[in-house]
N, C-alpha and C. Protein backbone atom coordinates (compact mmCIF):
# COMPACT_ATOMS: atom_id res chain seq x y z
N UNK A 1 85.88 92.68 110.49
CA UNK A 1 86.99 93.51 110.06
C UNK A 1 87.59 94.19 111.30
N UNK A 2 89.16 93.97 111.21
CA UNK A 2 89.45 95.05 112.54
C UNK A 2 89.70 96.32 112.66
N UNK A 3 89.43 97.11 113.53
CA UNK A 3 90.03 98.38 113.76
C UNK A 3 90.61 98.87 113.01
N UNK A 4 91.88 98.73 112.83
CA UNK A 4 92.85 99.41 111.90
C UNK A 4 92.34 99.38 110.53
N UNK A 5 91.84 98.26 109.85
CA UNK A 5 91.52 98.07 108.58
C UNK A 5 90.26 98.88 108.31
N UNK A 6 89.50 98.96 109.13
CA UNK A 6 87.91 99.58 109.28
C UNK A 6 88.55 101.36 108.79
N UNK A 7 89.24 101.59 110.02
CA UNK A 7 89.83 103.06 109.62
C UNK A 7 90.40 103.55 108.39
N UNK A 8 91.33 102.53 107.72
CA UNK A 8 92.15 102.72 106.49
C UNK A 8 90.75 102.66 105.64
N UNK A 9 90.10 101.97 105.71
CA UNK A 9 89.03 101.78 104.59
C UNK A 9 88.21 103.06 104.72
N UNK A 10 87.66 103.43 105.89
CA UNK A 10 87.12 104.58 105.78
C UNK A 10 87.80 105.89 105.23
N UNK A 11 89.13 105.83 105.90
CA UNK A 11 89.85 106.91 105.41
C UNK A 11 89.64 107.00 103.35
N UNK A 12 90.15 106.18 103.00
CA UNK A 12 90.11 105.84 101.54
C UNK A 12 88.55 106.12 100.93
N UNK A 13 88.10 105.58 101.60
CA UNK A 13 86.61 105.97 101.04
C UNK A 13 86.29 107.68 101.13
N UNK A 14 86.57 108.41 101.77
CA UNK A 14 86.42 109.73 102.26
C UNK A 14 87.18 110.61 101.34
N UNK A 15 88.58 109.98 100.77
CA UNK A 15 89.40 110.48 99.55
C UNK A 15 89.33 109.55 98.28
N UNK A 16 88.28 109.10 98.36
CA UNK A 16 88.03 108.45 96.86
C UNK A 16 88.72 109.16 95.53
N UNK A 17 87.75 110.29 95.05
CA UNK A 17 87.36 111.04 94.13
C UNK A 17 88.83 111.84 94.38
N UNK A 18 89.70 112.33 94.99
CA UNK A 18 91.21 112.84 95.08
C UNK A 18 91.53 111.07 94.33
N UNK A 19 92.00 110.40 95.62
CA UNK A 19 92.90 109.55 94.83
C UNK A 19 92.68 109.00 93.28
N UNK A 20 91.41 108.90 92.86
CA UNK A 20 90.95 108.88 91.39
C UNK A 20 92.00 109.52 90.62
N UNK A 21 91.26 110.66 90.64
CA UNK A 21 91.78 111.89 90.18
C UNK A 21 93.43 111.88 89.89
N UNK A 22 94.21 111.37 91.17
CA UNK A 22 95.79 111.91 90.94
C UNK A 22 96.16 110.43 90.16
N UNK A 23 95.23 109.51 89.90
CA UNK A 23 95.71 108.12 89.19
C UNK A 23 95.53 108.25 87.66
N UNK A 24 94.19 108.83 87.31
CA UNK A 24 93.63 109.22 86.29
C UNK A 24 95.29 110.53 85.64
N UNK A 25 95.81 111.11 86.49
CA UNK A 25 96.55 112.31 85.84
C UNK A 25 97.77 111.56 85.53
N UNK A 26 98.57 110.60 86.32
CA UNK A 26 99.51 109.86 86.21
C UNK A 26 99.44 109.11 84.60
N UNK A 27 98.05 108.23 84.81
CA UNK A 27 97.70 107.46 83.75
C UNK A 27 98.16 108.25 82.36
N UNK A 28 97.36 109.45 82.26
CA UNK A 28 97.28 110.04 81.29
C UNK A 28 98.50 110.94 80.73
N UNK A 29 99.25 110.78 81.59
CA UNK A 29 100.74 111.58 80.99
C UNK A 29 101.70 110.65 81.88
N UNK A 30 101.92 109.58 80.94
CA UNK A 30 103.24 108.37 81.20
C UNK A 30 104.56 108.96 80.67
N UNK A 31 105.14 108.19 81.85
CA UNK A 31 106.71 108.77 82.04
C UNK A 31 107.94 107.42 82.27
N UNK A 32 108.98 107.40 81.27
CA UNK A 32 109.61 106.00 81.64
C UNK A 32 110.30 106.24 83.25
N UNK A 33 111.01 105.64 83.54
CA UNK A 33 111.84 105.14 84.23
C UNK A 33 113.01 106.52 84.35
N UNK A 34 113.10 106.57 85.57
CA UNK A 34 113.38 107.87 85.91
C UNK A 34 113.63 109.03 84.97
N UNK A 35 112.44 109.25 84.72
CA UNK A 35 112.12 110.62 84.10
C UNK A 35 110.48 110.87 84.37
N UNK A 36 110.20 110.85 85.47
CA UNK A 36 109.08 110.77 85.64
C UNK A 36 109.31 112.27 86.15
N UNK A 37 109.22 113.42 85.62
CA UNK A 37 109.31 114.56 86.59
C UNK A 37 107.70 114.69 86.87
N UNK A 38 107.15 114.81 85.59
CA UNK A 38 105.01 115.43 85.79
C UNK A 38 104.81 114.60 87.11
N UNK A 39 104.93 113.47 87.06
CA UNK A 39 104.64 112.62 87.70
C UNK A 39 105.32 113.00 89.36
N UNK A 40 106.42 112.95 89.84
CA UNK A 40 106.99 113.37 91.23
C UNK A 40 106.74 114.83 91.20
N UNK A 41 106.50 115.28 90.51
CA UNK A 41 105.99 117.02 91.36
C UNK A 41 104.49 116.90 91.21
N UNK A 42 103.65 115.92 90.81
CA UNK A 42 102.61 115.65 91.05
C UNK A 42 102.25 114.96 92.62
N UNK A 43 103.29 114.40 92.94
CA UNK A 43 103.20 113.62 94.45
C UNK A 43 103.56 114.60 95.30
N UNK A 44 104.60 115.70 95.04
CA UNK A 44 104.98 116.39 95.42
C UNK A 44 103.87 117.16 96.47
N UNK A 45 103.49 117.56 95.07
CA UNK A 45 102.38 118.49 95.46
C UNK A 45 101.01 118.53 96.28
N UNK A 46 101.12 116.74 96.01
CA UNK A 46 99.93 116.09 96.74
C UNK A 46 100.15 115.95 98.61
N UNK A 47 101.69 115.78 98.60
CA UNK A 47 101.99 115.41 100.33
C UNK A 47 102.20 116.91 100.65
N UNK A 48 102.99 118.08 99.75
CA UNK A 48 102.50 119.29 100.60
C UNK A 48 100.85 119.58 100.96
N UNK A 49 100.21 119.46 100.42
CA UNK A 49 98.53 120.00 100.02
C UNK A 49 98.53 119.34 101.73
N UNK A 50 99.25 118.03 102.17
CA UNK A 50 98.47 116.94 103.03
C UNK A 50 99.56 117.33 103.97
N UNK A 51 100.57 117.86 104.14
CA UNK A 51 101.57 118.48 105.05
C UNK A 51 102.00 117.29 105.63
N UNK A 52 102.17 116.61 104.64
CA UNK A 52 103.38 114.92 104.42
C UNK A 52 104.75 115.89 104.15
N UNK A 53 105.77 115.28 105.00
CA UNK A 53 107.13 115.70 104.48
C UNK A 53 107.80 114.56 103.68
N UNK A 54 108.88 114.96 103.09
CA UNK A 54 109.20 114.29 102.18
C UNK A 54 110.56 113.70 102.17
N UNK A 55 111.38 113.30 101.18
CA UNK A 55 112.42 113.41 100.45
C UNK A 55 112.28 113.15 99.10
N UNK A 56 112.77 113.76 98.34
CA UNK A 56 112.92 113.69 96.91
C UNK A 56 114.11 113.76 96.00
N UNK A 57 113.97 113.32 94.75
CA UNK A 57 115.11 112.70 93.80
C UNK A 57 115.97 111.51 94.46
N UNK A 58 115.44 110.61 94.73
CA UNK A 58 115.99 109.54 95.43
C UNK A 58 116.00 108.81 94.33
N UNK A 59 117.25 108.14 93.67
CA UNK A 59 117.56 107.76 92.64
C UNK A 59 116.93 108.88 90.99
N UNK A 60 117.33 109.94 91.19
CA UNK A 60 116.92 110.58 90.64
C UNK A 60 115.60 111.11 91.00
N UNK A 61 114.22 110.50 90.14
CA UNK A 61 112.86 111.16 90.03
C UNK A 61 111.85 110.78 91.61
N UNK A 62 112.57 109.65 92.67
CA UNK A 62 111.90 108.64 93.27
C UNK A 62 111.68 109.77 94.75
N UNK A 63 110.41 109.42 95.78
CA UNK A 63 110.25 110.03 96.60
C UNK A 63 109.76 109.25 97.83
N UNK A 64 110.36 109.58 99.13
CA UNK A 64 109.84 108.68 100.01
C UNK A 64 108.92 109.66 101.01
N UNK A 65 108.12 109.33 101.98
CA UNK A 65 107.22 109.65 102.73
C UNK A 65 107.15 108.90 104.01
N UNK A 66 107.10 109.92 105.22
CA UNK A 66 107.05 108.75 106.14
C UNK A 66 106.03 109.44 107.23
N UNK A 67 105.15 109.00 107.48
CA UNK A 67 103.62 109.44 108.24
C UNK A 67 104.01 108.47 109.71
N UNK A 68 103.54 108.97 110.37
CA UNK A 68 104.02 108.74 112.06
C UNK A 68 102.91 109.18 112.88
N UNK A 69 102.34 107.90 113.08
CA UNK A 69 101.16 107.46 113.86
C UNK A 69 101.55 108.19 115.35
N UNK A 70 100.13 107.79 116.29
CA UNK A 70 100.29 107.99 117.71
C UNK A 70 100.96 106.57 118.46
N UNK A 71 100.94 105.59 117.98
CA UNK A 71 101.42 104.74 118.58
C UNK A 71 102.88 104.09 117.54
N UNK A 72 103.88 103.29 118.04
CA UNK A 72 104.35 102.52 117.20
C UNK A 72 104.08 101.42 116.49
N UNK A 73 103.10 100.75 116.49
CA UNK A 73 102.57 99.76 115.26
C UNK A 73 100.94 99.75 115.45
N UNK A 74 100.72 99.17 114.55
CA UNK A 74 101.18 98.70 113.42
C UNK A 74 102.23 99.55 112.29
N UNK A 75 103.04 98.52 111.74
CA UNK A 75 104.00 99.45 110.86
C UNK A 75 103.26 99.71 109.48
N UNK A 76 102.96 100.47 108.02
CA UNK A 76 102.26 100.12 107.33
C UNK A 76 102.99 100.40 106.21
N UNK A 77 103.70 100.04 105.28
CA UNK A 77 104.32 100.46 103.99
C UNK A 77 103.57 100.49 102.82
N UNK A 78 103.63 101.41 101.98
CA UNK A 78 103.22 101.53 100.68
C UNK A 78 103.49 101.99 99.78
N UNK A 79 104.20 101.59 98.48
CA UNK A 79 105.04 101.53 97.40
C UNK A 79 104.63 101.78 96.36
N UNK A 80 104.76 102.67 95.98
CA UNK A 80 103.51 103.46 94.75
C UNK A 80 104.97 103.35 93.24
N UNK A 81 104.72 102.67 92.26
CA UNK A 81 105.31 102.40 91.06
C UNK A 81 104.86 103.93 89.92
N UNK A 82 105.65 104.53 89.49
CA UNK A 82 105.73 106.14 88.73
C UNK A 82 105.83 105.85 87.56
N UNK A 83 106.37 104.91 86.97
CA UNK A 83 107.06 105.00 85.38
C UNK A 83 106.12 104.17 84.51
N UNK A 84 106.33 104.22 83.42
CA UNK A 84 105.42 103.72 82.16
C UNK A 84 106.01 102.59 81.64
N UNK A 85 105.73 101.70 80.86
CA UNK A 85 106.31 100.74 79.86
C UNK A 85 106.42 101.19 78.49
N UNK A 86 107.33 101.06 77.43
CA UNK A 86 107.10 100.99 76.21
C UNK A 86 106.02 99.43 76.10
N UNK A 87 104.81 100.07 75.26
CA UNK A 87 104.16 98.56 75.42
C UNK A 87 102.79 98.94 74.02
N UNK A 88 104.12 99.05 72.45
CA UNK A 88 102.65 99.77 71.60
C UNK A 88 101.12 99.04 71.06
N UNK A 89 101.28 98.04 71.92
CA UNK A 89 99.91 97.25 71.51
C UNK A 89 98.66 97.16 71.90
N UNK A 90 99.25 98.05 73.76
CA UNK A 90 98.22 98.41 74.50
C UNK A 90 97.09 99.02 74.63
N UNK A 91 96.21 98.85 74.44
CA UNK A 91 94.79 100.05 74.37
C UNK A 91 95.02 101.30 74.65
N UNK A 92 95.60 101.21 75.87
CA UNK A 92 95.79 102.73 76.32
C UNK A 92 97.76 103.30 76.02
N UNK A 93 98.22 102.66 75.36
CA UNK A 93 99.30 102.83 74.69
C UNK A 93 99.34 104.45 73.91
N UNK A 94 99.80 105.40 74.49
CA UNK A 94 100.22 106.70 74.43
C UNK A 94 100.86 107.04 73.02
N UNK A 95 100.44 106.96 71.70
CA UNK A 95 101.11 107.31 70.06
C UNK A 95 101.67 108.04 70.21
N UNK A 96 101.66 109.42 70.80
CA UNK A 96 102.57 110.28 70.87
C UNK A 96 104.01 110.37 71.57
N UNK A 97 103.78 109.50 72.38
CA UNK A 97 105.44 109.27 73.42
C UNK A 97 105.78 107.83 73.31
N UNK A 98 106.52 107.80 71.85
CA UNK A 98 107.12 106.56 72.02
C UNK A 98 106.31 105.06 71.95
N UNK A 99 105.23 105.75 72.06
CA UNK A 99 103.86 103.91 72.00
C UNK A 99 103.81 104.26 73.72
N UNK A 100 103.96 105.02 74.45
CA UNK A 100 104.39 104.42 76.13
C UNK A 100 102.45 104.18 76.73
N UNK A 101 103.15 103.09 77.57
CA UNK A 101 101.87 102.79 78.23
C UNK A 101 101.95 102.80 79.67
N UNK A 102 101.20 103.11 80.04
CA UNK A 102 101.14 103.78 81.59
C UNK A 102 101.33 102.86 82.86
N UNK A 103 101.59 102.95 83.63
CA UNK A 103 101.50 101.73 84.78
C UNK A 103 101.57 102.30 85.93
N UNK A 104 100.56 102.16 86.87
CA UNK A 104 100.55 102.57 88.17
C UNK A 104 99.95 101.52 88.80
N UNK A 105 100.99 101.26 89.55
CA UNK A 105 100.74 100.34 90.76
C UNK A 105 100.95 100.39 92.41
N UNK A 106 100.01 100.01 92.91
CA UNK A 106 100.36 100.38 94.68
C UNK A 106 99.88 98.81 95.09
N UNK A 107 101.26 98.96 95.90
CA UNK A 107 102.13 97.56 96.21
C UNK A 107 101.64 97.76 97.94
């Protein structure tokens, strides 16, 4: 494994139980397609805590982040998906909002 990957992995391993946690809160209170507010003042709150700057309401609810290494590359992007599906057949399909079912994905 190289360097860079060794580090990211460690890093991640060290914030396990956080990143759980803020997936588990997402999961559990689904939000469609830009109306995700719980959800972006939940990220919000997560890159202040981490003194990540931001921009926010980018297409409305959407937020970008940009972390700036000591060197210029590797470059590293990561695309974190906010909104829910209507989807009422799903196990974890939300009865109270619409049938909505949750979806978080990191791209």
């Amino acid at each position: 494994m190289n360097t860079y990957k060794q580090k990211v992995c460690k890093s991640i391993d060290e914030k396990k139980k956080e990143l759980i946690s803020i997936g588990k809160k997402i999961f559990i209170n689904p939000e469609l397609g830009f109306k995700e507010e719980k959800t972006a003042k939940l990220i919000k709150e997560t890159f202040e805590k981490m003194g990540v700057k931001y921009k926010d309401k980018l297409a409305l609810t959407g937020i970008k982040a940009t972390i700036s290494g000591r060197k210029k590359s590797p470059n590293i992007a990561i695309l974190g998906e906010m909104d829910a599906v209507i989807s009422p057949n799903h196990p974890f399909a939300d009865k109270k909002k619409e049938q909505l079912m949750p979806v978080v994905t990191i791209l």
